[in-house]
Protein backbone atom coordinates (compact mmCIF):
# COMPACT_ATOMS: atom_id res chain seq x y z
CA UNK A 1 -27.32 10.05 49.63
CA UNK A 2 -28.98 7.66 46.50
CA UNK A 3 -29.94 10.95 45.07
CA UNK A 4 -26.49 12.36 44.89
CA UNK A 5 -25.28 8.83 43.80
CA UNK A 6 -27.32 8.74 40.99
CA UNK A 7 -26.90 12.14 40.18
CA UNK A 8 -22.80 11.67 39.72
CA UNK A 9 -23.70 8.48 37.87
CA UNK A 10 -25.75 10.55 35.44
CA UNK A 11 -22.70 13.24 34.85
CA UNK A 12 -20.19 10.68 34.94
CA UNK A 13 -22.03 9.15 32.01
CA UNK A 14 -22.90 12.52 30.16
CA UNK A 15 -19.50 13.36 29.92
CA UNK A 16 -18.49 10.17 28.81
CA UNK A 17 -20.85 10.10 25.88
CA UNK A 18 -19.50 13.79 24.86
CA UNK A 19 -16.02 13.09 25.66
CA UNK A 20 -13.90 14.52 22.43
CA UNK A 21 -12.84 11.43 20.21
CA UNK A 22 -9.42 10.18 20.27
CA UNK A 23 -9.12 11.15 16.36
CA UNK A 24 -10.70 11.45 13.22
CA UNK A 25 -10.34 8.64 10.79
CA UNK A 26 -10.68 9.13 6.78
CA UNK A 27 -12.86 6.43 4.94
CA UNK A 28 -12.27 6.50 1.36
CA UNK A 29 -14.95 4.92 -1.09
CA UNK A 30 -15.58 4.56 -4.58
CA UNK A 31 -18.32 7.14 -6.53
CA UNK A 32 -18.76 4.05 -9.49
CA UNK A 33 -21.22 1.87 -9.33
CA UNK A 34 -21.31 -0.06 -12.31
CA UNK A 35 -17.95 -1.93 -13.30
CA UNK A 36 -16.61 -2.12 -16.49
CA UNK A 37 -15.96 -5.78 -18.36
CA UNK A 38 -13.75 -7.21 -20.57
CA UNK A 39 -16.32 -6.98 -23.38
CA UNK A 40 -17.46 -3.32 -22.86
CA UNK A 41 -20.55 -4.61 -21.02
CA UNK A 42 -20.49 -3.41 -16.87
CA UNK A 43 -21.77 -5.11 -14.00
CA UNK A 44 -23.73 -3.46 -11.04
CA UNK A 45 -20.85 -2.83 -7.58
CA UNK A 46 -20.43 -0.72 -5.03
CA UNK A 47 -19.00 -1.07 -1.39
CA UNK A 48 -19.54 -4.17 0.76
CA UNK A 49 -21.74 -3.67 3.80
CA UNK A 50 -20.08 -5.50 5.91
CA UNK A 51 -16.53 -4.61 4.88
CA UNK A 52 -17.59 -1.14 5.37
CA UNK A 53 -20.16 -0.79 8.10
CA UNK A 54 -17.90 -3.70 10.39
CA UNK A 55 -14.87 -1.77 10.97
CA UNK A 56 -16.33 1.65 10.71
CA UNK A 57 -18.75 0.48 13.40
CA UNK A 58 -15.58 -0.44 15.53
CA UNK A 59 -14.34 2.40 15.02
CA UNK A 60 -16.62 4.74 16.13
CA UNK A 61 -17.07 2.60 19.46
CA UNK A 62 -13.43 3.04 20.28
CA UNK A 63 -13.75 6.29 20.07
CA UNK A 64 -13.22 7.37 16.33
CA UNK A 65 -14.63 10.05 14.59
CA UNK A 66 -15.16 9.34 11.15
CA UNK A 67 -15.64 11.06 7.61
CA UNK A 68 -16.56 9.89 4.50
CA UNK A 69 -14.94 11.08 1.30
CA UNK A 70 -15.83 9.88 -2.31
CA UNK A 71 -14.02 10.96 -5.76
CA UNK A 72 -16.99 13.32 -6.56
CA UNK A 73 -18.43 14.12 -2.84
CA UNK A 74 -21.31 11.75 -4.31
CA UNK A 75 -22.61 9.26 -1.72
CA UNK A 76 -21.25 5.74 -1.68
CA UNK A 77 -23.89 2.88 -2.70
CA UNK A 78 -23.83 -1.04 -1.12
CA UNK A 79 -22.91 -3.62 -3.71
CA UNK A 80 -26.65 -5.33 -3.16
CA UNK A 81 -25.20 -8.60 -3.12
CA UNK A 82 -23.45 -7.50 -0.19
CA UNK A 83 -26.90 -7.30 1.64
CA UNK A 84 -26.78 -10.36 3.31
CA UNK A 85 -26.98 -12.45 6.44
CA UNK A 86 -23.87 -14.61 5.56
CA UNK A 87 -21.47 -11.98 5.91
CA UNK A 88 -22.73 -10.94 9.57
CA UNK A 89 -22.45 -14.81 10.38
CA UNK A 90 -26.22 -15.29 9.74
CA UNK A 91 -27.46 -13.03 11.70
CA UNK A 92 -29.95 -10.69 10.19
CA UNK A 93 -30.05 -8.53 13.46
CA UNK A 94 -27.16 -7.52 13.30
CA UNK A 95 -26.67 -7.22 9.56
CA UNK A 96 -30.03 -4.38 9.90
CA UNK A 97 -27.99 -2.74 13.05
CA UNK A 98 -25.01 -2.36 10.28
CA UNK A 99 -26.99 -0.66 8.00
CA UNK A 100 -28.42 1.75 10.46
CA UNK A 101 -24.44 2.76 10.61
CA UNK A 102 -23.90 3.20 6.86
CA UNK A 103 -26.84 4.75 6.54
CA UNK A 104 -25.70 7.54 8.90
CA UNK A 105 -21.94 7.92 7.86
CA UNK A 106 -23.33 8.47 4.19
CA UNK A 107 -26.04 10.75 4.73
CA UNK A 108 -25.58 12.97 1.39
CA UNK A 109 -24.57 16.23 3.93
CA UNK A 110 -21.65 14.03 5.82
CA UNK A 111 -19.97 12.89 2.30
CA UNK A 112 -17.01 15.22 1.25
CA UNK A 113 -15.65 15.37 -2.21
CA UNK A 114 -11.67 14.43 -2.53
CA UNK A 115 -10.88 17.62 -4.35
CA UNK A 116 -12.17 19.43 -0.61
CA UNK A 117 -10.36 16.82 1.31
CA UNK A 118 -7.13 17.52 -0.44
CA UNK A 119 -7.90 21.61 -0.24
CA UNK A 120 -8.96 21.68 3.10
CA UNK A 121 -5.73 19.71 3.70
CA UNK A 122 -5.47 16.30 5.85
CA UNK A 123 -3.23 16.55 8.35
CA UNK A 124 -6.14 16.38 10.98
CA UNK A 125 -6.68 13.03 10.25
CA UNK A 126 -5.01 9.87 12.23
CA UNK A 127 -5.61 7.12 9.55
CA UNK A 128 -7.69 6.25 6.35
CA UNK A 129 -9.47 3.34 5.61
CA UNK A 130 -10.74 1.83 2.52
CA UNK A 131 -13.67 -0.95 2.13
CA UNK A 132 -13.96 -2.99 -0.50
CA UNK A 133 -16.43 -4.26 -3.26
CA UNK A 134 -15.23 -3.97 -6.72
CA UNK A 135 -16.18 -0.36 -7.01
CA UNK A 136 -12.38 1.02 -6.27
CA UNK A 137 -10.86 -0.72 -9.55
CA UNK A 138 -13.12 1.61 -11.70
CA UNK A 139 -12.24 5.55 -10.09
CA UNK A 140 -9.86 4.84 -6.96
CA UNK A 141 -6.20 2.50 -8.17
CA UNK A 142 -6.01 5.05 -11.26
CA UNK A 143 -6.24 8.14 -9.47
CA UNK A 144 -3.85 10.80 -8.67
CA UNK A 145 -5.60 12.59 -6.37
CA UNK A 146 -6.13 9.12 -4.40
CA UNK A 147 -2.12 8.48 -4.82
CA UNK A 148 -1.36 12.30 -3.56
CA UNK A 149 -3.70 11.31 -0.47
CA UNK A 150 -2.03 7.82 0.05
CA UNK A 151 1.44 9.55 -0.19
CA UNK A 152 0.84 11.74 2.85
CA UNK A 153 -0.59 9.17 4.83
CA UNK A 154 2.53 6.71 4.07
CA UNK A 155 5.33 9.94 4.64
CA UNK A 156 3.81 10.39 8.26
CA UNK A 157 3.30 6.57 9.31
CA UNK A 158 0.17 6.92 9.53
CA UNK A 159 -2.20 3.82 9.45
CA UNK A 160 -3.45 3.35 6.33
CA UNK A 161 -6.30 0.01 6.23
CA UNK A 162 -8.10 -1.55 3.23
CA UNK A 163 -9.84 -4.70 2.91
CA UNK A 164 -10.91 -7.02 -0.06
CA UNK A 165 -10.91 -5.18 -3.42
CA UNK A 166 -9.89 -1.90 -1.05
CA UNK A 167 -6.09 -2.74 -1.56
CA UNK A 168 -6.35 -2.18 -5.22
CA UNK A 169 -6.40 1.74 -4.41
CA UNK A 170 -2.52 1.40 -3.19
CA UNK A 171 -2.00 1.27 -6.78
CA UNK A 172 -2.86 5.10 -7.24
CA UNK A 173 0.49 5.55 -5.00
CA UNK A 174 2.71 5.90 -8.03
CA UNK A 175 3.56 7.91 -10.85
CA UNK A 176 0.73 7.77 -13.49
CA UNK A 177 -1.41 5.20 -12.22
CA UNK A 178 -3.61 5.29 -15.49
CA UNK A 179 -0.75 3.93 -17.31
CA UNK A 180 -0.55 1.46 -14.74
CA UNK A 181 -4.20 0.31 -15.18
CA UNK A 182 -4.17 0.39 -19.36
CA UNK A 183 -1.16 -1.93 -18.97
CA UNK A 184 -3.15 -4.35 -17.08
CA UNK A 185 -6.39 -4.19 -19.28
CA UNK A 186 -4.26 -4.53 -22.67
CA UNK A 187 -2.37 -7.63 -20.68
CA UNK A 188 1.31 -5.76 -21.41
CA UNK A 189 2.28 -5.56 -18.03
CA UNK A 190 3.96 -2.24 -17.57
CA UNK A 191 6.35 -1.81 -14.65
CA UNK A 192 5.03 0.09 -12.19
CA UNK A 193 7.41 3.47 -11.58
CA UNK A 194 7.96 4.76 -8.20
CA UNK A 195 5.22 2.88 -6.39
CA UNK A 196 5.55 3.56 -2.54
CA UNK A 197 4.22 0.26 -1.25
CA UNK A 198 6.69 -1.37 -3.10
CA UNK A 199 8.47 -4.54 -1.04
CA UNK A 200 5.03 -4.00 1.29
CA UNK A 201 4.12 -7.08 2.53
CA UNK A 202 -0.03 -7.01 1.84
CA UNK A 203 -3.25 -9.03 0.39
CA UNK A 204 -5.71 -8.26 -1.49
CA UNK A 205 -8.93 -10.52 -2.83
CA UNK A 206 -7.22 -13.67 -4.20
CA UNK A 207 -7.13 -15.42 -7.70
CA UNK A 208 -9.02 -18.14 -6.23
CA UNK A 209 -11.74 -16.27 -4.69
CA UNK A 210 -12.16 -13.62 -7.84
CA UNK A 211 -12.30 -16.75 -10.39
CA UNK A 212 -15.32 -17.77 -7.82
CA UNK A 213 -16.69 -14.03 -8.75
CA UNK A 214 -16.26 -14.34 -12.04
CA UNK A 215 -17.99 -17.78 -12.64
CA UNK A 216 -20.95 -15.93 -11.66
CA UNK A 217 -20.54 -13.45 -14.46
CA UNK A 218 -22.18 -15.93 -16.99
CA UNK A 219 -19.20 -15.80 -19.15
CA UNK A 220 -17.95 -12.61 -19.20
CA UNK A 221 -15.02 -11.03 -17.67
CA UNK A 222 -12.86 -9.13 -15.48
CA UNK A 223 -10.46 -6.45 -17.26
CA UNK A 224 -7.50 -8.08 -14.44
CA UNK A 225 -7.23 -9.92 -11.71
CA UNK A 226 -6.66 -7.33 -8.82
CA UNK A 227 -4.16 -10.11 -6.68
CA UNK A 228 -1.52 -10.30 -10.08
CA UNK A 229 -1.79 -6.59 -10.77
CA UNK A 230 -0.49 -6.10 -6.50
CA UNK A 231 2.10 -8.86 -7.33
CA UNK A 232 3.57 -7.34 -10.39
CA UNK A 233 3.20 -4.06 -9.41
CA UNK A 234 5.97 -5.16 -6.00
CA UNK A 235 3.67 -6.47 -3.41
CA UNK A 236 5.03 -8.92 -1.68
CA UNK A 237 1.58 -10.69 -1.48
CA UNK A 238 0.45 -13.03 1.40
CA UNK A 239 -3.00 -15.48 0.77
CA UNK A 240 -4.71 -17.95 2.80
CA UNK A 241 -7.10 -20.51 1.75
CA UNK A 242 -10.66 -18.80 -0.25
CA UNK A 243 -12.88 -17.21 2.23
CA UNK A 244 -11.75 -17.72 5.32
CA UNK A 245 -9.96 -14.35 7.38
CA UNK A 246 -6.62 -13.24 6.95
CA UNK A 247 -4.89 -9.76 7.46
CA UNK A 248 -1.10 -8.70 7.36
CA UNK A 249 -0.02 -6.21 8.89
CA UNK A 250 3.69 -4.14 7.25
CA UNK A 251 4.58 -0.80 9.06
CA UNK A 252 1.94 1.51 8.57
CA UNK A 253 -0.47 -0.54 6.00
CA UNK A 254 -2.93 -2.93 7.19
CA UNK A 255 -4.87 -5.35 4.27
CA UNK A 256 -7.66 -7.91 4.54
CA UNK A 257 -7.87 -10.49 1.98
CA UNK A 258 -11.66 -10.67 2.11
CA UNK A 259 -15.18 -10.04 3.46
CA UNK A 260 -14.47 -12.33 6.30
CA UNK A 261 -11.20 -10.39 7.33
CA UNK A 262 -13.57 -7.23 8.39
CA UNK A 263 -13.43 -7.72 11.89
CA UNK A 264 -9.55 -8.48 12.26
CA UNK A 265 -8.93 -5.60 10.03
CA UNK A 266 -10.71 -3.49 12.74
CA UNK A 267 -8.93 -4.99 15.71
CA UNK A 268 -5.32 -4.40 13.83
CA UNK A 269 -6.39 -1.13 12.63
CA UNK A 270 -7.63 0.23 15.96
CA UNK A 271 -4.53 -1.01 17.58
CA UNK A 272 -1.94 1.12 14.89
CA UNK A 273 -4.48 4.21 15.92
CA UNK A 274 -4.23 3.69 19.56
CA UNK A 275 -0.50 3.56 19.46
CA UNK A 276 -0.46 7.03 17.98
């Protein structure tokens, strides 16, 4: 009789462990790694661990299956600064348990170039997500091929999460986004035309917490603040106080203002999937 108990325990949890997932989930990140500056110089970026490897590991425990897709099929690399205790709430453990994640998800043979995303077509997949760092202002908000991809998410309703400097990618979601951008770097302010997140209510990295980043730059700086470009651009943008979590939530779009936002982002996005 404890034979046969344990030996419908041991299926029971087999066929758990290869039960299909409940969807597939498209994480978006940058190819760039080195940012460009006001003066011409760049500084080294790349995604955040945390902002990445958080939700992505929630994800995949709910039941998610995920791929990773990059401008040039390239794989992703950390922001090092990102590497840290602080933004696992000090605990190294857990930071290393992170990283075994990442490393996994962007093992060069699971990364998939947007150009085979697009062709292969994506109406497979249930939501996309996009971490943060400042690697998506150099190849993600002036894309076309990232607006084309955002536009097909938005049409169907389907969840569609970013967190940090992630939200600057919405941008891409209009008609020639490199316009967009050029207006920002020359300071002339361009309207943006057509731009479906328009009236959204979202966040993004705030002025507060960027001017923070850019103190550290020794005196150089950013081309634009990512928080005014979202404003002018039609977001109706939504802050709370420098580092501490905050995520809004508008129909389909879910944004996190910052690193510390990565597990709410999870929770809110996880909850749009499930109600699929």
């Amino acid at each position: 009789m404890f034979k046969t108990l344990l030996l419908a325990l041991a299926v029971a949890v087999s066929a758990t462990s290869h039960a299909a997932p409940k969807g597939e989930v498209l994480v978006l990140l940058s190819s760039e790694t080195e940012l460009p500056l006001q003066d011409g110089n760049t500084f080294p970026t790349g995604y955040y661990l945390n902002e990445f490897g958080v939700p992505a590991d929630a994800l995949l425990r709910a039941g998610y299956q995920l791929t990773v897709v990059t401008p040039k099929g390239n794989q992703p690399k950390a922001d090092p600064r990102s590497i840290d205790p602080v933004y696992f709430a000090g605990k190294a453990k857990e930071m290393r348990r992170i990283q075994g994640v990442v490393k996994s998800l962007t093992a060069p043979d699971n990364i998939k170039s947007l150009a085979e995303v697009m062709k292969s077509g994506l109406d497979g997949y249930d939501g996309v997500f996009i971490p943060g760092g400042h690697a998506p202002l150099i190849d993600l908000s002036n894309n076309p091929q990232v607006g084309q991809l955002l536009q097909h998410f938005h049409a169907q309703l389907k969840p569609t999460a970013a967190i940090c400097h992630g939200p600057i990618a919405l941008l891409a979601a209009q008609d020639d986004p490199g316009r967009y951008e050029q207006s920002l770097v020359n300071s002339q302010l361009d309207q943006a035309r057509n731009w479906i997140y328009s009236g959204y209510r979202m966040t993004i990295f705030s002025d507060a917490e960027e001017k923070i980043f850019e103190d550290s730059l020794k005196g150089e700086k950013l081309r634009y603040y990512p928080a005014k470009a979202m404003a002018h651009a039609g977001g109706r943008m939504q802050f709370t106080d420098a580092w501490q979590p905050n995520v809004v939530v508008d129909r389909e779009l879910i944004t996190g203002q910052n690193p510390f936002s990565d597990h709410a982002l999870a929770t809110e996005l996880i909850k749009l999937l499930n109600q699929r």
